[in-house]
C-alpha atoms as a PDB file:
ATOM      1  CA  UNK A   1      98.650 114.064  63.194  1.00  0.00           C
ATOM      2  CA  UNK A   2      94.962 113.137  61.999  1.00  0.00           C
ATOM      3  CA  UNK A   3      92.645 112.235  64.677  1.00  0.00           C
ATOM      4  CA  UNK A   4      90.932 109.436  62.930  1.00  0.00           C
ATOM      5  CA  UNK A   5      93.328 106.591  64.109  1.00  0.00           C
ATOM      6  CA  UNK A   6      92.668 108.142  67.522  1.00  0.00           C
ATOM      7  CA  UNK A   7      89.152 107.501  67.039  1.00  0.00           C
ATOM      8  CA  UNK A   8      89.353 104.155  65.528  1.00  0.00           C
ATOM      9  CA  UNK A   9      91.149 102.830  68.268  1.00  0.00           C
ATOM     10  CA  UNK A  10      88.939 104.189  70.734  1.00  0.00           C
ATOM     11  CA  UNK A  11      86.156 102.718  69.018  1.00  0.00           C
ATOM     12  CA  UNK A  12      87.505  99.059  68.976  1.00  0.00           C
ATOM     13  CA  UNK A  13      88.222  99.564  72.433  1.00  0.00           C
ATOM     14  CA  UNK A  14      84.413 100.228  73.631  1.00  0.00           C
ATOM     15  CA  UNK A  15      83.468  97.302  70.853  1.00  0.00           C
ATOM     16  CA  UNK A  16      85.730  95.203  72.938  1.00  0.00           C
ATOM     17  CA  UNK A  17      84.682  96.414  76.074  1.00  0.00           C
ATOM     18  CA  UNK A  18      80.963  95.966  75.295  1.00  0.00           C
ATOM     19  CA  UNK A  19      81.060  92.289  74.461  1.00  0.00           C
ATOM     20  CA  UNK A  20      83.618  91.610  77.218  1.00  0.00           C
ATOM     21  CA  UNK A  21      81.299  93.177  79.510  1.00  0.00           C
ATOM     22  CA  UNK A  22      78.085  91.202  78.336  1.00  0.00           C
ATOM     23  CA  UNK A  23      79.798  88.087  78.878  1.00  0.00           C
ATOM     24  CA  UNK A  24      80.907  88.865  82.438  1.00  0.00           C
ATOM     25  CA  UNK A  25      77.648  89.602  82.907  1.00  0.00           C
ATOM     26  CA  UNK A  26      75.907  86.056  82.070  1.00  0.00           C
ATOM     27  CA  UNK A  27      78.853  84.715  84.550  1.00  0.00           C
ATOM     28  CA  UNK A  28      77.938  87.232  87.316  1.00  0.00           C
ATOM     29  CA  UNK A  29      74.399  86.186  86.961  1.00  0.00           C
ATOM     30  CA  UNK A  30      75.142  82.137  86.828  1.00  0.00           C
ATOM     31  CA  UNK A  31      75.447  81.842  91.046  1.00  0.00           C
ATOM     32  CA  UNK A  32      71.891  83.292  91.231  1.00  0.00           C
ATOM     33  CA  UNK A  33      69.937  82.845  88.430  1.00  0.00           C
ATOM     34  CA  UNK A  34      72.030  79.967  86.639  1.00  0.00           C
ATOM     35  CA  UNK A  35      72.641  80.156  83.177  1.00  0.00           C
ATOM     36  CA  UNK A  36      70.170  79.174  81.430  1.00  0.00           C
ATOM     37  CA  UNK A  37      68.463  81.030  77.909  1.00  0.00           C
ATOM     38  CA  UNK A  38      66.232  83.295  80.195  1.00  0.00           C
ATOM     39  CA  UNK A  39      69.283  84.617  81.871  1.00  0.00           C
ATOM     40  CA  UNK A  40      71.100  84.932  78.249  1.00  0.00           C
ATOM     41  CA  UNK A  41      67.574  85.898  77.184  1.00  0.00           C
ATOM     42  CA  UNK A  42      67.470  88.805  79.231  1.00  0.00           C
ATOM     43  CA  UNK A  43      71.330  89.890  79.497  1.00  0.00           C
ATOM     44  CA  UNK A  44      71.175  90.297  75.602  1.00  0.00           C
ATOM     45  CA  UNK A  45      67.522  92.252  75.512  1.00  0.00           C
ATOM     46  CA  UNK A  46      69.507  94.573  77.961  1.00  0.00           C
ATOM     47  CA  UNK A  47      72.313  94.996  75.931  1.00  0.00           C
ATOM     48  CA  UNK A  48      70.517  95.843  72.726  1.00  0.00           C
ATOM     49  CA  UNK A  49      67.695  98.067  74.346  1.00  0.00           C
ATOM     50  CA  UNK A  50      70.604  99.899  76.508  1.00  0.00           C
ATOM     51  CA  UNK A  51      72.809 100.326  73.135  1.00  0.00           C
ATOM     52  CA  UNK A  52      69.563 101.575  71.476  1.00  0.00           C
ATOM     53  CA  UNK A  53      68.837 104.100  73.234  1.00  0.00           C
ATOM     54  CA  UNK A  54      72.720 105.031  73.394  1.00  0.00           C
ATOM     55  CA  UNK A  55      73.191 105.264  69.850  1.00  0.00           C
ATOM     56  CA  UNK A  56      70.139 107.723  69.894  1.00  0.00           C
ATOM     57  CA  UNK A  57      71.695 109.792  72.303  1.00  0.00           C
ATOM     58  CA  UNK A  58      75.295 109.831  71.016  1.00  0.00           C
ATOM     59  CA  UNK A  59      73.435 110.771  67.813  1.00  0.00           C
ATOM     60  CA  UNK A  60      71.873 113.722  69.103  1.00  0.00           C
ATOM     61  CA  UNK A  61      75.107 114.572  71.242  1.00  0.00           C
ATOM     62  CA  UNK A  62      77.106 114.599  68.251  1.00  0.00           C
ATOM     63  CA  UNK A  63      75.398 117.182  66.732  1.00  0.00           C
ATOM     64  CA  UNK A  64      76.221 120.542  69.124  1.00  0.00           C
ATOM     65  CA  UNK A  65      79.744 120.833  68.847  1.00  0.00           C
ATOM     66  CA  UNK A  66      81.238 117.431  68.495  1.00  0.00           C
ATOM     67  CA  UNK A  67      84.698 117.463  69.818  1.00  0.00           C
ATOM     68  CA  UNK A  68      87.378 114.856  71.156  1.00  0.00           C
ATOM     69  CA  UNK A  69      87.138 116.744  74.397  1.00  0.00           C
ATOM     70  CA  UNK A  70      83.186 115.636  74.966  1.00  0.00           C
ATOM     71  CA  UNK A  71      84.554 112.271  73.374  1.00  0.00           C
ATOM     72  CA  UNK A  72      86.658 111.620  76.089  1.00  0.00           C
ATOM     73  CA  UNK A  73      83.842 112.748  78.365  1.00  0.00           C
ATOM     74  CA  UNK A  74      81.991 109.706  77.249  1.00  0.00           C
ATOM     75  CA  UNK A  75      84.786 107.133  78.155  1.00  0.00           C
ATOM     76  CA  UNK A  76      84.972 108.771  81.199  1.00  0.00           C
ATOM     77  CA  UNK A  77      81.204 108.594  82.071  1.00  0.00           C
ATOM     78  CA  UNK A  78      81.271 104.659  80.748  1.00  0.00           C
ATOM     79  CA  UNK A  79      84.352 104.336  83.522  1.00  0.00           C
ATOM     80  CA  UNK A  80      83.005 105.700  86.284  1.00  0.00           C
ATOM     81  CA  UNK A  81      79.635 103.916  85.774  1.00  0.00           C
ATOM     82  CA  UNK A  82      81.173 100.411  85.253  1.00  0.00           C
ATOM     83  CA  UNK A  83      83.287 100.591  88.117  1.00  0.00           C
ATOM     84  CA  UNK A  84      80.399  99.777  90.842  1.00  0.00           C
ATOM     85  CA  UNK A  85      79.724  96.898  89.421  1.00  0.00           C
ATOM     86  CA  UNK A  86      83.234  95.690  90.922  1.00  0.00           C
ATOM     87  CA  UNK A  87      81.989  96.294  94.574  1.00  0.00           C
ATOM     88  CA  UNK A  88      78.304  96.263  94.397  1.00  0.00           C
ATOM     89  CA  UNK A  89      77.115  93.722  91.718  1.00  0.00           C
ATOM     90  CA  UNK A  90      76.959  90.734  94.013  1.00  0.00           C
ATOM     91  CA  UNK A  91      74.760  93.156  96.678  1.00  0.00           C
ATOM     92  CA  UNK A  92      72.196  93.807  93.299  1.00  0.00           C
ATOM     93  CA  UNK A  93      71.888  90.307  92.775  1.00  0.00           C
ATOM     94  CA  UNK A  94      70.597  89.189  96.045  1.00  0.00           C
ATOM     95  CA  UNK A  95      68.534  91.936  96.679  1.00  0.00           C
ATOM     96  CA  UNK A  96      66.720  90.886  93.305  1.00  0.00           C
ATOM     97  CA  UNK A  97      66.916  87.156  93.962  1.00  0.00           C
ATOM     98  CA  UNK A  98      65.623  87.679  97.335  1.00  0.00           C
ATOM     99  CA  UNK A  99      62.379  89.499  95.777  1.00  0.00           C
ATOM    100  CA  UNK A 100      61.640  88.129  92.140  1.00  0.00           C
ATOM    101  CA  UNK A 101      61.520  83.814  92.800  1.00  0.00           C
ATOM    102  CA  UNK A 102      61.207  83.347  88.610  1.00  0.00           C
ATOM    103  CA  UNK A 103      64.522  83.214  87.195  1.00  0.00           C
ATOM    104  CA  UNK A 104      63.455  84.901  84.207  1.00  0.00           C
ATOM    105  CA  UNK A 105      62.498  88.485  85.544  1.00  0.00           C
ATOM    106  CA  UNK A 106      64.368  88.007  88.507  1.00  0.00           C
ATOM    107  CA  UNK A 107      67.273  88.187  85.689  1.00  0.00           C
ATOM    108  CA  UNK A 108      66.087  90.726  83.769  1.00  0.00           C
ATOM    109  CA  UNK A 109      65.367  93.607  86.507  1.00  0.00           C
ATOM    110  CA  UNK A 110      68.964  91.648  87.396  1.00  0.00           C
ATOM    111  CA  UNK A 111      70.396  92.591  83.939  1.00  0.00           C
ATOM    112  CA  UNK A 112      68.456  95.891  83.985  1.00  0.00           C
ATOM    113  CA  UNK A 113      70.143  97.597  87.376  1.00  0.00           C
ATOM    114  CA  UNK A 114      73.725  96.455  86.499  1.00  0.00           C
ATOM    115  CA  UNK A 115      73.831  97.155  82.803  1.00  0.00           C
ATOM    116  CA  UNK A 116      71.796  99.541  81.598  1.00  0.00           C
ATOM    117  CA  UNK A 117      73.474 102.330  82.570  1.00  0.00           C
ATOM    118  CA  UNK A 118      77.162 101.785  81.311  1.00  0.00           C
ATOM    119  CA  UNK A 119      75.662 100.302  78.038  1.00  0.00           C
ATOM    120  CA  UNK A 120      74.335 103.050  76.901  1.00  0.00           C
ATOM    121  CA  UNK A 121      76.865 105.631  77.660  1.00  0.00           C
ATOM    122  CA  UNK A 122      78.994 102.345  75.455  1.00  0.00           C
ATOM    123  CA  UNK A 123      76.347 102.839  73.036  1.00  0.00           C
ATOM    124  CA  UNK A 124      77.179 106.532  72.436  1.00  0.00           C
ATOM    125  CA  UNK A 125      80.336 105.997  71.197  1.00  0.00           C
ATOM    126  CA  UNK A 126      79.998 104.744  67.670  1.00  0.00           C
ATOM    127  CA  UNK A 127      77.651 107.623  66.533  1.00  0.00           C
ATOM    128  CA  UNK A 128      79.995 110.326  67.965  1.00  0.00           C
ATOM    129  CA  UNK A 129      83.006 108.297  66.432  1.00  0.00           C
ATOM    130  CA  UNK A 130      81.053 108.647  63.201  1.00  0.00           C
ATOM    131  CA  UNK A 131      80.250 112.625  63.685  1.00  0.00           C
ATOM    132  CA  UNK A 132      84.364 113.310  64.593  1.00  0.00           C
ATOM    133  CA  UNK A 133      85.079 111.479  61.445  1.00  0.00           C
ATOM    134  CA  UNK A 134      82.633 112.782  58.863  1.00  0.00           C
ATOM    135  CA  UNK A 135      84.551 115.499  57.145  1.00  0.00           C
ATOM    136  CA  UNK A 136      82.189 115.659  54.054  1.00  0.00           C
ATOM    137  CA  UNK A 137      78.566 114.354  53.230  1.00  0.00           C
ATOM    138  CA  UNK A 138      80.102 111.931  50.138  1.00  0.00           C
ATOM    139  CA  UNK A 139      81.965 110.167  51.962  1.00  0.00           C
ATOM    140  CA  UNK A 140      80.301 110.153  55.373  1.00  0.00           C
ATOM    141  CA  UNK A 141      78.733 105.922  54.155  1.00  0.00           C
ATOM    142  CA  UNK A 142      82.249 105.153  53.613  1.00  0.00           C
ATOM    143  CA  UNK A 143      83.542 106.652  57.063  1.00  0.00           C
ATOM    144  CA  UNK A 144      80.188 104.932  59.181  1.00  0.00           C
ATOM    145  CA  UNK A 145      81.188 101.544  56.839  1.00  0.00           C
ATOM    146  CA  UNK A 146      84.746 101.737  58.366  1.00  0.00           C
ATOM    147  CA  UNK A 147      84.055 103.174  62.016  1.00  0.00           C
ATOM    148  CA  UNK A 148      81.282  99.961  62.740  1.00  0.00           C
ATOM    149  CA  UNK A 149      83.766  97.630  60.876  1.00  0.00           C
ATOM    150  CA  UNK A 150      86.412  98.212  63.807  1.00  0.00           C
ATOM    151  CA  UNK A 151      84.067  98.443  66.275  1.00  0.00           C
ATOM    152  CA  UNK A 152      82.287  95.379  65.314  1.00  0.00           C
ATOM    153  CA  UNK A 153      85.768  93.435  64.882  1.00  0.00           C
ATOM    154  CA  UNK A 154      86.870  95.015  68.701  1.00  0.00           C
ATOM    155  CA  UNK A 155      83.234  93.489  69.912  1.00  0.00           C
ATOM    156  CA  UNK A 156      83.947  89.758  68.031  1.00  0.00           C
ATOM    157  CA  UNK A 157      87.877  89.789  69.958  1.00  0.00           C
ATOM    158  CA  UNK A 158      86.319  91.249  72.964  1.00  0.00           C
ATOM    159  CA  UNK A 159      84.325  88.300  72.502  1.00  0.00           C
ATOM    160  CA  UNK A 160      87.014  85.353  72.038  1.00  0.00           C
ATOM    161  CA  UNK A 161      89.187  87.010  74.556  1.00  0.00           C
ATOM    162  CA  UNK A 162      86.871  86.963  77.361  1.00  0.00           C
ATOM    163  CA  UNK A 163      85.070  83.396  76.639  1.00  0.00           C
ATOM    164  CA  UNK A 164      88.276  81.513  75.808  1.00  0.00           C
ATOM    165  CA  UNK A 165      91.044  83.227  77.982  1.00  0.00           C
ATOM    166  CA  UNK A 166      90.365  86.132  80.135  1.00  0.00           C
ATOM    167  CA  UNK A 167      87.537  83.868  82.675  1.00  0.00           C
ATOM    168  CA  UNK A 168      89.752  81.066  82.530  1.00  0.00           C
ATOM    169  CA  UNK A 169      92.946  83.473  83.536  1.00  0.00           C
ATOM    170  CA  UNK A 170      91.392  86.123  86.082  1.00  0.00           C
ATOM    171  CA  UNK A 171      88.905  86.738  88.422  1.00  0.00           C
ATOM    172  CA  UNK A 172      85.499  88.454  86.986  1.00  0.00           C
ATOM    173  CA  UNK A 173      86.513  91.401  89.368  1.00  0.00           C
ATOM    174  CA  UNK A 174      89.615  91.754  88.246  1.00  0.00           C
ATOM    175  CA  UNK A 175      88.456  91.876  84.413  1.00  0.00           C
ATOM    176  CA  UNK A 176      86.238  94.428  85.593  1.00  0.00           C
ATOM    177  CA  UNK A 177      88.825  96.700  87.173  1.00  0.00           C
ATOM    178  CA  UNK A 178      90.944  96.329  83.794  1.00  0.00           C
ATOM    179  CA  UNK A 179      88.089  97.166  81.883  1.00  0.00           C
ATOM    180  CA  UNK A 180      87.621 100.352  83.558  1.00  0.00           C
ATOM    181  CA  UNK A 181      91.096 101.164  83.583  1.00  0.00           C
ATOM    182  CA  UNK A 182      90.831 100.951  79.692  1.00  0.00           C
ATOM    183  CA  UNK A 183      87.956 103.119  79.250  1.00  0.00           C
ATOM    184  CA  UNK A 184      89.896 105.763  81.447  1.00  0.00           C
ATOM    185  CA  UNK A 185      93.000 105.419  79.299  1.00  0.00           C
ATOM    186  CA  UNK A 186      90.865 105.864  76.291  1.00  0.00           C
ATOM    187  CA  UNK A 187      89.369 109.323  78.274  1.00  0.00           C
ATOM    188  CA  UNK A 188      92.776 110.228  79.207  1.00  0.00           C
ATOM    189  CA  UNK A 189      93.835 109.590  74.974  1.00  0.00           C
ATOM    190  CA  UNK A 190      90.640 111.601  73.889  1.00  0.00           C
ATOM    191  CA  UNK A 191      91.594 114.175  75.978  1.00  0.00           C
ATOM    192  CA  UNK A 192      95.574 114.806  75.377  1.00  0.00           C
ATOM    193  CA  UNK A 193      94.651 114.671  71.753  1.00  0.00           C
ATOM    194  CA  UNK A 194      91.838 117.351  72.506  1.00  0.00           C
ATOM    195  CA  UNK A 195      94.535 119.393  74.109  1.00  0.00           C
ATOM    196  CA  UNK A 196      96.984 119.176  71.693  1.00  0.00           C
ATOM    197  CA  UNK A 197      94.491 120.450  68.713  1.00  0.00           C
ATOM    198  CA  UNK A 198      94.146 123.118  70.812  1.00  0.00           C
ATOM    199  CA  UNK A 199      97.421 124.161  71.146  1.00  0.00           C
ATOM    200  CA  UNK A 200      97.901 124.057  66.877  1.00  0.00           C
ATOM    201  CA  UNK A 201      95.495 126.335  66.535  1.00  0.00           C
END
């Protein structure tokens, strides 16, 4: 079986994932900092600065070796990363708020210690999606067309399922929790699959 449905639907996933976690994140902030466009202001700088950096990274990653072994590596890494933000988030925010009075850098150094960290290793995983797919230079446009397509489509439902259902229907933690269990389902796919290439050849 090809890999590259594998690595489509792991790439929606993150999209999802990514969106659904920026949004959490503006509610997270809303008890402390409200929710005004400084907090949105800063949550989204994050977000793009953080996936920056990680599609620079997952750029350079993907070039020693790329395999759906270190793939699932990634998801793994984004797990294990997002997960303290279940426990420890609310801790983060009033340590900030208790230092930084002006909502607007109080909620970026906010944004900046909860987000950053996850986001990027998120960010890594459309570049490596990319490299796994490429399987020749002509058609390597077509392949990046198609991989941000899906991931952009999982980011715009991640989107619409978090604003209009998932806040409405569950507890911020408990979205949280799910999220990570996804990511470690999507390390646990990455890495059967690895293992079963292996075993063909």
């Amino acid at each position: 079986m090809s890999t590259a449905p594998i690595v489509y639907v792991l790439a929606f996933t993150a999209g999802f994932s990514i969106m659904s976690v920026e949004l959490l994140g503006g509610r997270l902030m809303a008890p402390y900092f409200g929710s005004s466009i400084y907090v949105w202001g800063s949550i989204i700088t994050v977000f793009m600065l953080s996936l920056s950096i990680g599609y620079l990274i997952g750029g350079r990653l993907s070039l020693h070796r790329p395999s759906l072994g270190r793939f699932a590596l990634i998801f793994l890494g984004a797990a294990i990363c997002l997960y303290p933000l279940v426990h420890f988030s609310e801790d983060a925010m009033r340590w900030v708020f208790d230092r930084i009075e002006d909502p607007r850098y109080g909620s970026l150094a906010a944004s900046s210690i909860l987000f950053i960290v996850p986001t990027v290793i998120l960010g890594m995983i459309s570049p490596y999606s990319v490299r796994l797919l490429v399987v020749s230079t002509e058609h390597a446009g077509q392949v990046a067309g198609v991989l941000y397509f899906v991931s952009t489509l999982g980011s715009a439902l991640g989107t619409l399922a978090t604003s209009f259902y998932l806040v409405l229907w569950f507890e911020m933690q408990t979205i949280l929790v799910t999220l990570t269990g996804c990511l470690l389902a999507c390390a646990a796919v990455a890495g059967l699959a690895a293992r079963r290439a292996r075993v063909r050849h």
